[in-house]
N, C-alpha and C. Protein backbone atom coordinates (compact mmCIF):
# COMPACT_ATOMS: atom_id res chain seq x y z
N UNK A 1 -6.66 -6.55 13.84
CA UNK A 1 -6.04 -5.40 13.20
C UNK A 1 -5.81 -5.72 11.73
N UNK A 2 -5.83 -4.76 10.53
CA UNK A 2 -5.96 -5.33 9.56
C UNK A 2 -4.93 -3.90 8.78
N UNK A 3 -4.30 -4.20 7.57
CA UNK A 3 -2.86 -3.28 7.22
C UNK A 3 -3.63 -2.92 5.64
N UNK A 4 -3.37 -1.44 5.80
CA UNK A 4 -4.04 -0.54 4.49
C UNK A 4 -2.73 -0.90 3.53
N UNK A 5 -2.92 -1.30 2.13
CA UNK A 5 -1.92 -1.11 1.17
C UNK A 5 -2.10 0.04 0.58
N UNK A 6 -1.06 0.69 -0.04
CA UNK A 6 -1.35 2.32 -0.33
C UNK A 6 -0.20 2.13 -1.87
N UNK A 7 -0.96 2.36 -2.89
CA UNK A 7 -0.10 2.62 -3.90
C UNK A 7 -0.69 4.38 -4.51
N UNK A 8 0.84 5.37 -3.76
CA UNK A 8 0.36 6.81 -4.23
C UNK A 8 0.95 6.88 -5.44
N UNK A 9 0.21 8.14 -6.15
CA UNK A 9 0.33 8.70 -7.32
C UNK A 9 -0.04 10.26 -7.23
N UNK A 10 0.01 10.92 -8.28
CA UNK A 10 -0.26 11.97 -8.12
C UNK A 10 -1.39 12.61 -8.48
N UNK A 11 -1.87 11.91 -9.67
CA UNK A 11 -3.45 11.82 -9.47
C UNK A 11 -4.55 10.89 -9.20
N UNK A 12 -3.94 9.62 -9.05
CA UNK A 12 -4.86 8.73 -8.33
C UNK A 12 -3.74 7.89 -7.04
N UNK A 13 -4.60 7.77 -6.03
CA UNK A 13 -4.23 6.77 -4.77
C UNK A 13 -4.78 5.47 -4.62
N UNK A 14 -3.98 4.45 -4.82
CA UNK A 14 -5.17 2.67 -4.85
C UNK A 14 -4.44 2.21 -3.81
N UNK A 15 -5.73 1.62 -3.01
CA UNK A 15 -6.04 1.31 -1.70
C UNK A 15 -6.21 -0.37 -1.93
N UNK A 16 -6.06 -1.00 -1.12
CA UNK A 16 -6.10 -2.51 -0.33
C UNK A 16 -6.10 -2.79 0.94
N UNK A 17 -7.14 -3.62 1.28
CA UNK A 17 -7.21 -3.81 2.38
C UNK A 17 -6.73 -5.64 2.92
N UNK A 18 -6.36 -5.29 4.15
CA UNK A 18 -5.66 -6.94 4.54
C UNK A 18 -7.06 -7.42 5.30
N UNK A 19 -6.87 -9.33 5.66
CA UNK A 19 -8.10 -9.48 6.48
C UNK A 19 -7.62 -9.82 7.73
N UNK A 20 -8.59 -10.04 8.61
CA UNK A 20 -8.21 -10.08 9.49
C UNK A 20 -7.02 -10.63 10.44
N UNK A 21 -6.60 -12.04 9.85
CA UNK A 21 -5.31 -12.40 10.19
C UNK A 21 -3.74 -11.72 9.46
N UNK A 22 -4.62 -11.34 8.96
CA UNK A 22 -3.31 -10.28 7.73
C UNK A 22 -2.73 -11.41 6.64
N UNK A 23 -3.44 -12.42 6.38
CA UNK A 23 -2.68 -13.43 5.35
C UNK A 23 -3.27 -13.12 3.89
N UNK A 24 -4.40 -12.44 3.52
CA UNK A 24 -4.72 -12.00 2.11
C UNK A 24 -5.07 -10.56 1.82
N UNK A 25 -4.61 -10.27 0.84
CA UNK A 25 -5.18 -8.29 0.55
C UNK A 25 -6.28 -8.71 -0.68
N UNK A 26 -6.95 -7.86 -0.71
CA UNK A 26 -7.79 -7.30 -1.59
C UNK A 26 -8.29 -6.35 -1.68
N UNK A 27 -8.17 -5.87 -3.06
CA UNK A 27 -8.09 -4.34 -3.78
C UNK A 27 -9.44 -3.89 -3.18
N UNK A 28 -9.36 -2.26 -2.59
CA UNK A 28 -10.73 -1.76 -1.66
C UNK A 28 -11.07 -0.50 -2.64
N UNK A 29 -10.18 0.58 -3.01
CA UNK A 29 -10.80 1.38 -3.60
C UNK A 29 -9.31 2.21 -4.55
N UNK A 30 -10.01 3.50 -5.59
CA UNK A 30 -8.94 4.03 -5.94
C UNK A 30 -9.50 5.21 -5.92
N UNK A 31 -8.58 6.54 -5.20
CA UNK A 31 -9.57 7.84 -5.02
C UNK A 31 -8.07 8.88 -5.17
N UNK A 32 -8.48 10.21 -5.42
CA UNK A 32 -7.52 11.19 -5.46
C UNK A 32 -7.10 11.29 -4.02
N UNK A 33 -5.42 11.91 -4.00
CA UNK A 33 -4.48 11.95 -2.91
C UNK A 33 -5.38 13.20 -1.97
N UNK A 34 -6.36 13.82 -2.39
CA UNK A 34 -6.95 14.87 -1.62
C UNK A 34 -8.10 14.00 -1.28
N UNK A 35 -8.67 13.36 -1.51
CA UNK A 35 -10.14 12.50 -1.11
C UNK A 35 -9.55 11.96 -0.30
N UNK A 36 -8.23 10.93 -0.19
CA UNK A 36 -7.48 10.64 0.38
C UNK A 36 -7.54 10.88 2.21
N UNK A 37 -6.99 12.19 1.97
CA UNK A 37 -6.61 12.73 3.35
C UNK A 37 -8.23 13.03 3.75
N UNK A 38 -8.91 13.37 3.11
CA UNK A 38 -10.60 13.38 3.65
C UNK A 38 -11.10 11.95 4.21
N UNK A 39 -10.59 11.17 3.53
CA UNK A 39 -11.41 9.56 4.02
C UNK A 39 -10.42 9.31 5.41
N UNK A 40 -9.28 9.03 4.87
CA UNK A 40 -8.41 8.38 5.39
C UNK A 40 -8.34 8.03 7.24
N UNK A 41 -9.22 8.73 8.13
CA UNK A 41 -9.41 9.04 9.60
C UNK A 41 -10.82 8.10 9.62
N UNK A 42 -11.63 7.64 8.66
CA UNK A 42 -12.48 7.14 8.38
C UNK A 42 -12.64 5.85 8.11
N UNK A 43 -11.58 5.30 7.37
CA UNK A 43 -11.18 4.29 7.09
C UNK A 43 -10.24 3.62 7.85
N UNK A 44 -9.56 4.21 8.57
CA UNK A 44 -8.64 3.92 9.77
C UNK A 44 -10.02 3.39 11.02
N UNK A 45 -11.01 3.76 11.02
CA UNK A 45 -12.30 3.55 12.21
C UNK A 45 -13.03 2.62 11.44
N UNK A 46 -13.29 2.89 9.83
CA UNK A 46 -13.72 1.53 9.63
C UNK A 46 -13.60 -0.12 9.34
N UNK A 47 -12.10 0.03 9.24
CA UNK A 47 -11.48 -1.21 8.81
C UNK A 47 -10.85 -1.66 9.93
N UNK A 48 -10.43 -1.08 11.59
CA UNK A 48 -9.90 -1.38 12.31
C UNK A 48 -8.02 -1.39 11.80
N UNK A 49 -7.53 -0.19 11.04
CA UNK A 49 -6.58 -0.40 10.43
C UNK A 49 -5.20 -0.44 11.76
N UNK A 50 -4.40 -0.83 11.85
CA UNK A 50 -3.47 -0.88 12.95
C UNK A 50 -2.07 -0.51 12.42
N UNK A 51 -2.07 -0.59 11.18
CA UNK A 51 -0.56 -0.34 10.17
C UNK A 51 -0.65 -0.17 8.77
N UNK A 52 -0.32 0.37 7.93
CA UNK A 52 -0.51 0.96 6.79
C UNK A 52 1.02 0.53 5.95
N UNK A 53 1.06 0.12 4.86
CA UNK A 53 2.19 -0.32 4.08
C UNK A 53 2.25 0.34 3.10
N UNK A 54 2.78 1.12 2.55
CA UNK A 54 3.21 2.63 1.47
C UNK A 54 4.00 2.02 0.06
N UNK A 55 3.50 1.90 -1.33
CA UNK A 55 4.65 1.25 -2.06
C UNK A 55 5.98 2.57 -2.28
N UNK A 56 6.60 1.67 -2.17
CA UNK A 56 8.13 2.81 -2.54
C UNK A 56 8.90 2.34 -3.94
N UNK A 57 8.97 4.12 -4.38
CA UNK A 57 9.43 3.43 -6.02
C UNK A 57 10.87 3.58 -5.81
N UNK A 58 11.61 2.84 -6.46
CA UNK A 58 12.59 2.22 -6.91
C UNK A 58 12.93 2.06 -8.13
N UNK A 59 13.90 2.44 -8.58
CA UNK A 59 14.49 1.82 -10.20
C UNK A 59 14.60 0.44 -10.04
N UNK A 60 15.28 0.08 -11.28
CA UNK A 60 15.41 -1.51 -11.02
C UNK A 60 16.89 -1.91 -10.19
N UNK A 61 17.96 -0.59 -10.56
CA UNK A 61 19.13 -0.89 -9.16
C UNK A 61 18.45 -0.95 -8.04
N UNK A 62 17.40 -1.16 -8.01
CA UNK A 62 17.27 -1.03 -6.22
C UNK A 62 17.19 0.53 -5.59
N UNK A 63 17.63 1.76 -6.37
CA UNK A 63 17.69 3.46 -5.89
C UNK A 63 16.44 3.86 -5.96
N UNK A 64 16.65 4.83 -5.31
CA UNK A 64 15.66 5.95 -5.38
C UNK A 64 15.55 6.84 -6.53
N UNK A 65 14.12 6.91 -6.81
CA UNK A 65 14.05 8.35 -8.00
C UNK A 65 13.44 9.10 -7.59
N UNK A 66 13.22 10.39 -8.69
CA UNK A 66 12.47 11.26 -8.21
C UNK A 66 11.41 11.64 -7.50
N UNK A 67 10.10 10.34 -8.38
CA UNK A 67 8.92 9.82 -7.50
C UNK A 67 9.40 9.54 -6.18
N UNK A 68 10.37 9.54 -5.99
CA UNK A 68 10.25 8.31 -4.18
C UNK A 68 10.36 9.75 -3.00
N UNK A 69 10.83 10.70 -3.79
CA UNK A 69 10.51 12.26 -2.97
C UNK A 69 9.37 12.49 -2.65
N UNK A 70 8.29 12.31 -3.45
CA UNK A 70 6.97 12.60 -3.64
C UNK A 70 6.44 11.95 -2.96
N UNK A 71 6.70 10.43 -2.56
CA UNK A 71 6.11 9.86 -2.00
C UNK A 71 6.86 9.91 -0.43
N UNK A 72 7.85 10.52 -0.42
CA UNK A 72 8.40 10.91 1.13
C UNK A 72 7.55 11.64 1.70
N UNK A 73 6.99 12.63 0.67
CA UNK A 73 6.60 13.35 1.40
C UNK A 73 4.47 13.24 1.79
N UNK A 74 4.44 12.24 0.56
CA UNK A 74 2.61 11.93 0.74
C UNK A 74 2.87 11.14 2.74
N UNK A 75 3.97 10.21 2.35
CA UNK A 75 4.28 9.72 3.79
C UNK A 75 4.36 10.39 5.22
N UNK A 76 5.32 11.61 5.20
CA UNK A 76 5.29 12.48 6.22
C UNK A 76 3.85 13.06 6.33
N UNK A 77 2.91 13.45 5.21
CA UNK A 77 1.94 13.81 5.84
C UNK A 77 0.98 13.09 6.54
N UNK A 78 1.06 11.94 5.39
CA UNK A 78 -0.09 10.63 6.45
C UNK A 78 0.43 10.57 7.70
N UNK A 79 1.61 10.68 8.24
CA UNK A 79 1.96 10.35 9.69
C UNK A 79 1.75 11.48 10.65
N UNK A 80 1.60 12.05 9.95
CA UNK A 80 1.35 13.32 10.85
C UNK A 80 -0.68 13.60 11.10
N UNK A 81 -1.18 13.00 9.45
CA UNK A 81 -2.62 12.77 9.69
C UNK A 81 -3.26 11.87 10.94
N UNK A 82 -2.74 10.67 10.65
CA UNK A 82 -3.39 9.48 11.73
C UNK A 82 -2.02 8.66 12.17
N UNK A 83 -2.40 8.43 13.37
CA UNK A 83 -1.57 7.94 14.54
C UNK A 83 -1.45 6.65 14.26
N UNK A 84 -1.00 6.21 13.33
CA UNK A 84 -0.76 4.32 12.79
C UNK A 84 0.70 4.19 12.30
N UNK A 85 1.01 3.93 11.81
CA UNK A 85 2.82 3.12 11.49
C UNK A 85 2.09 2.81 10.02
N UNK A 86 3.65 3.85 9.64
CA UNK A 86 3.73 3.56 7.79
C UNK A 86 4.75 2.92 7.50
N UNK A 87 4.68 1.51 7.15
CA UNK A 87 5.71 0.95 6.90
C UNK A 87 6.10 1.26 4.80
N UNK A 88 6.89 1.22 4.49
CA UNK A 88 6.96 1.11 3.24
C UNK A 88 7.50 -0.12 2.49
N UNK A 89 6.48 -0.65 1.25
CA UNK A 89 7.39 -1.63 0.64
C UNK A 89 7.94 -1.66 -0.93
N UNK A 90 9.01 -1.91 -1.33
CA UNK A 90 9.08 -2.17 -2.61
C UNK A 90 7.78 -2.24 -3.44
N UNK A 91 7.69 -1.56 -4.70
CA UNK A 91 7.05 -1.49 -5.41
C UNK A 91 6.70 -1.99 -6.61
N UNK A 92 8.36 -2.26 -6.54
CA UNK A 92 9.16 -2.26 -8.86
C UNK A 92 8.22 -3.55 -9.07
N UNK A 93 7.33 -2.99 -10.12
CA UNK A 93 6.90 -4.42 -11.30
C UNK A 93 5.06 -4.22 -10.63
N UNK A 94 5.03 -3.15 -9.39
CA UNK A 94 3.48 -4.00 -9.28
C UNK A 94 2.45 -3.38 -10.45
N UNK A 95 2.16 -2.50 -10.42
CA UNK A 95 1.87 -1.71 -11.73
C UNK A 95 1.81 -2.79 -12.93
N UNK A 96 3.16 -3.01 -13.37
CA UNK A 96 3.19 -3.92 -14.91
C UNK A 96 2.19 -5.24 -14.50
N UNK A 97 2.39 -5.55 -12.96
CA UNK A 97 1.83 -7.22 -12.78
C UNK A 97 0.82 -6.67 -12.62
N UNK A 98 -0.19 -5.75 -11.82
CA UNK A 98 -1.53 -5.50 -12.33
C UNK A 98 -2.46 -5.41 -13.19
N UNK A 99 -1.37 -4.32 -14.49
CA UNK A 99 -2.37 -4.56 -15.73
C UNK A 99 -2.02 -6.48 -16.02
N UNK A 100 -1.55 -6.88 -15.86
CA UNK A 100 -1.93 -8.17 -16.28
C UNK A 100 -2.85 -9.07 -15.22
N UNK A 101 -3.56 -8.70 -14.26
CA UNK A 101 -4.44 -9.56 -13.95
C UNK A 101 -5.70 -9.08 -14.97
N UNK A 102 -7.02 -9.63 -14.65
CA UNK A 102 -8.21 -9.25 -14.86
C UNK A 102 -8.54 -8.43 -14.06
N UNK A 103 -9.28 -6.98 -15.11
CA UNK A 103 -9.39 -6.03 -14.35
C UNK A 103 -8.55 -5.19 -14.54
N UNK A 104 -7.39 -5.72 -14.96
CA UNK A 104 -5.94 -4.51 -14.58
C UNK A 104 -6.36 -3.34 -15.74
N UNK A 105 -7.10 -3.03 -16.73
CA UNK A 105 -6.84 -1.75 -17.43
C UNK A 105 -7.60 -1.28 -16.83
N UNK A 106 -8.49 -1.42 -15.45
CA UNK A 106 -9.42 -0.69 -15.32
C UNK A 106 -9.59 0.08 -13.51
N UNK A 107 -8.42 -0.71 -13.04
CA UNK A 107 -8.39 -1.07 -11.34
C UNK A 107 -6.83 -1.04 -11.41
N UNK A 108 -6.10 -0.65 -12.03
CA UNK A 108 -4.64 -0.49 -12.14
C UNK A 108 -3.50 -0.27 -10.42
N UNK A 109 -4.35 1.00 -10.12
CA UNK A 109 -4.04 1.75 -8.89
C UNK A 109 -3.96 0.92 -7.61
N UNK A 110 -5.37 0.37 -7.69
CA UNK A 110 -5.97 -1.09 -6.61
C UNK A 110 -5.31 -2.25 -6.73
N UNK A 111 -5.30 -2.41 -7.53
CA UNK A 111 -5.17 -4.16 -7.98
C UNK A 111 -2.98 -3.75 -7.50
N UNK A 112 -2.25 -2.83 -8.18
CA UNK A 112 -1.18 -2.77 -7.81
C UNK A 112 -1.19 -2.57 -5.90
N UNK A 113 -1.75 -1.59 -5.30
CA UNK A 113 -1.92 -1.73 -4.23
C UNK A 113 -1.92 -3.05 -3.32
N UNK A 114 -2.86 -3.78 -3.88
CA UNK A 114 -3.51 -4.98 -3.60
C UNK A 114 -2.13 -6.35 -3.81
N UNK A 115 -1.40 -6.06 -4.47
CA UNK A 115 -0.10 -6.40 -4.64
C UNK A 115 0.81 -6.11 -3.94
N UNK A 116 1.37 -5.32 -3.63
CA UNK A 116 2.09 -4.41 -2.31
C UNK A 116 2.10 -4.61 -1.25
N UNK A 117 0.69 -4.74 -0.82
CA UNK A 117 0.23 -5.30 0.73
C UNK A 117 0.44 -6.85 0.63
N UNK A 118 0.38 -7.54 -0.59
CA UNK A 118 0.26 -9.26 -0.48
C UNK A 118 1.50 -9.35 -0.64
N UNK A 119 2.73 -8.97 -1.10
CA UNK A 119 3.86 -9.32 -0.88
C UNK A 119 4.50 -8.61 0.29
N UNK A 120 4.26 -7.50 0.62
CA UNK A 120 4.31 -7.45 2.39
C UNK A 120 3.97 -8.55 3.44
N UNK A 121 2.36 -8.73 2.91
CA UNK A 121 1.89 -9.75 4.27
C UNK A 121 3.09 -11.64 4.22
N UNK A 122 3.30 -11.93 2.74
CA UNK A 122 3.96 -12.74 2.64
C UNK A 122 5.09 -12.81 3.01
N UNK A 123 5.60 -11.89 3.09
CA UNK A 123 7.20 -11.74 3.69
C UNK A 123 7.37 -11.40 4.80
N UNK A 124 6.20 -10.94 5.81
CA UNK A 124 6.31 -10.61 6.85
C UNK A 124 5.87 -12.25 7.66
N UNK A 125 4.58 -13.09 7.16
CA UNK A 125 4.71 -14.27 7.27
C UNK A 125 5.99 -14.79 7.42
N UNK A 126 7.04 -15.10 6.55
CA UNK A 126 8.27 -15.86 6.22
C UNK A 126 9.10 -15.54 7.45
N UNK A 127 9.09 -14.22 7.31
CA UNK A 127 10.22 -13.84 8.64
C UNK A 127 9.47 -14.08 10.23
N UNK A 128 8.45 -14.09 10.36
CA UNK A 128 8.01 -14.10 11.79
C UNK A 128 7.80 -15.85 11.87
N UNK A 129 7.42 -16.81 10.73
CA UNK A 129 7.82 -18.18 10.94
C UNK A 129 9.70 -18.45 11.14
N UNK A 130 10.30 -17.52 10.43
CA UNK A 130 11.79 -17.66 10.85
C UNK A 130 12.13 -17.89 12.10
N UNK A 131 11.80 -16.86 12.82
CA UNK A 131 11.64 -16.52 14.07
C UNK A 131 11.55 -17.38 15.10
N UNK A 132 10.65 -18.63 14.75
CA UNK A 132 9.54 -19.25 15.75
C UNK A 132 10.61 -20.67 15.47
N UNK A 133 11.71 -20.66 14.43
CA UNK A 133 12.45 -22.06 14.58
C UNK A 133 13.59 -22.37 15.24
């Protein structure tokens, strides 16, 4: 099973995909929130997706803003599109840390995505080794 990273926007959506053990993401594509809901039943069959991770914006208190409505609601519809679990994760900084990889002025959407899902998969690592001591 492998976990879609999803960084929405309102005119572009950047996608990441996890591998198979779920320990690395890498940036898969960046397409409009309407191409989106066209692929998205597609990509769920081709990647074997099992869980989907949503970035959620945040100020830097830690609150909610306006965006994080918008993205309540890109959320309610994906769940209602395909039958998978949207988890959501913190977002704040992936954006700024994207444009600074290579690539980032050009893969912004992805590469932040691709960020989202890797500090998900890392923290979900940490806590399920918690677990096991």
């Amino acid at each position: 099973m492998r976990i879609l990273g999803i960084d929405f926007g309102e005119k572009r959506v950047g996608l990441a995909i996890s591998d198979e053990s779920r320990t690395l993401a890498r940036e898969l594509e960046v397409i409009s929130p309407k191409e989106f809901f066209r692929k998205i039943k597609g990509l769920v069959r081709e990647y074997g997706i099992g869980r989907m991770v949503l970035g959620w914006p945040l100020n830097m208190k830690g609150e909610e803003t306006k965006k994080t409505q918008e993205v309540r609601e890109f959320r309610e519809k994906l769940s209602k599109t395909v039958d998978v679990p949207v988890d959501i994760a913190d977002e704040r900084l992936s954006s700024l840390m994207a444009l600074h990889l290579p690539g980032g002025d050009k893969n912004t959407d992805s590469l932040a995505a691709q960020i989202i899902l890797q500090n998900y998969l890392d923290k979900k690592k940490v806590t399920d080794n918690a677990g096991r001591l």
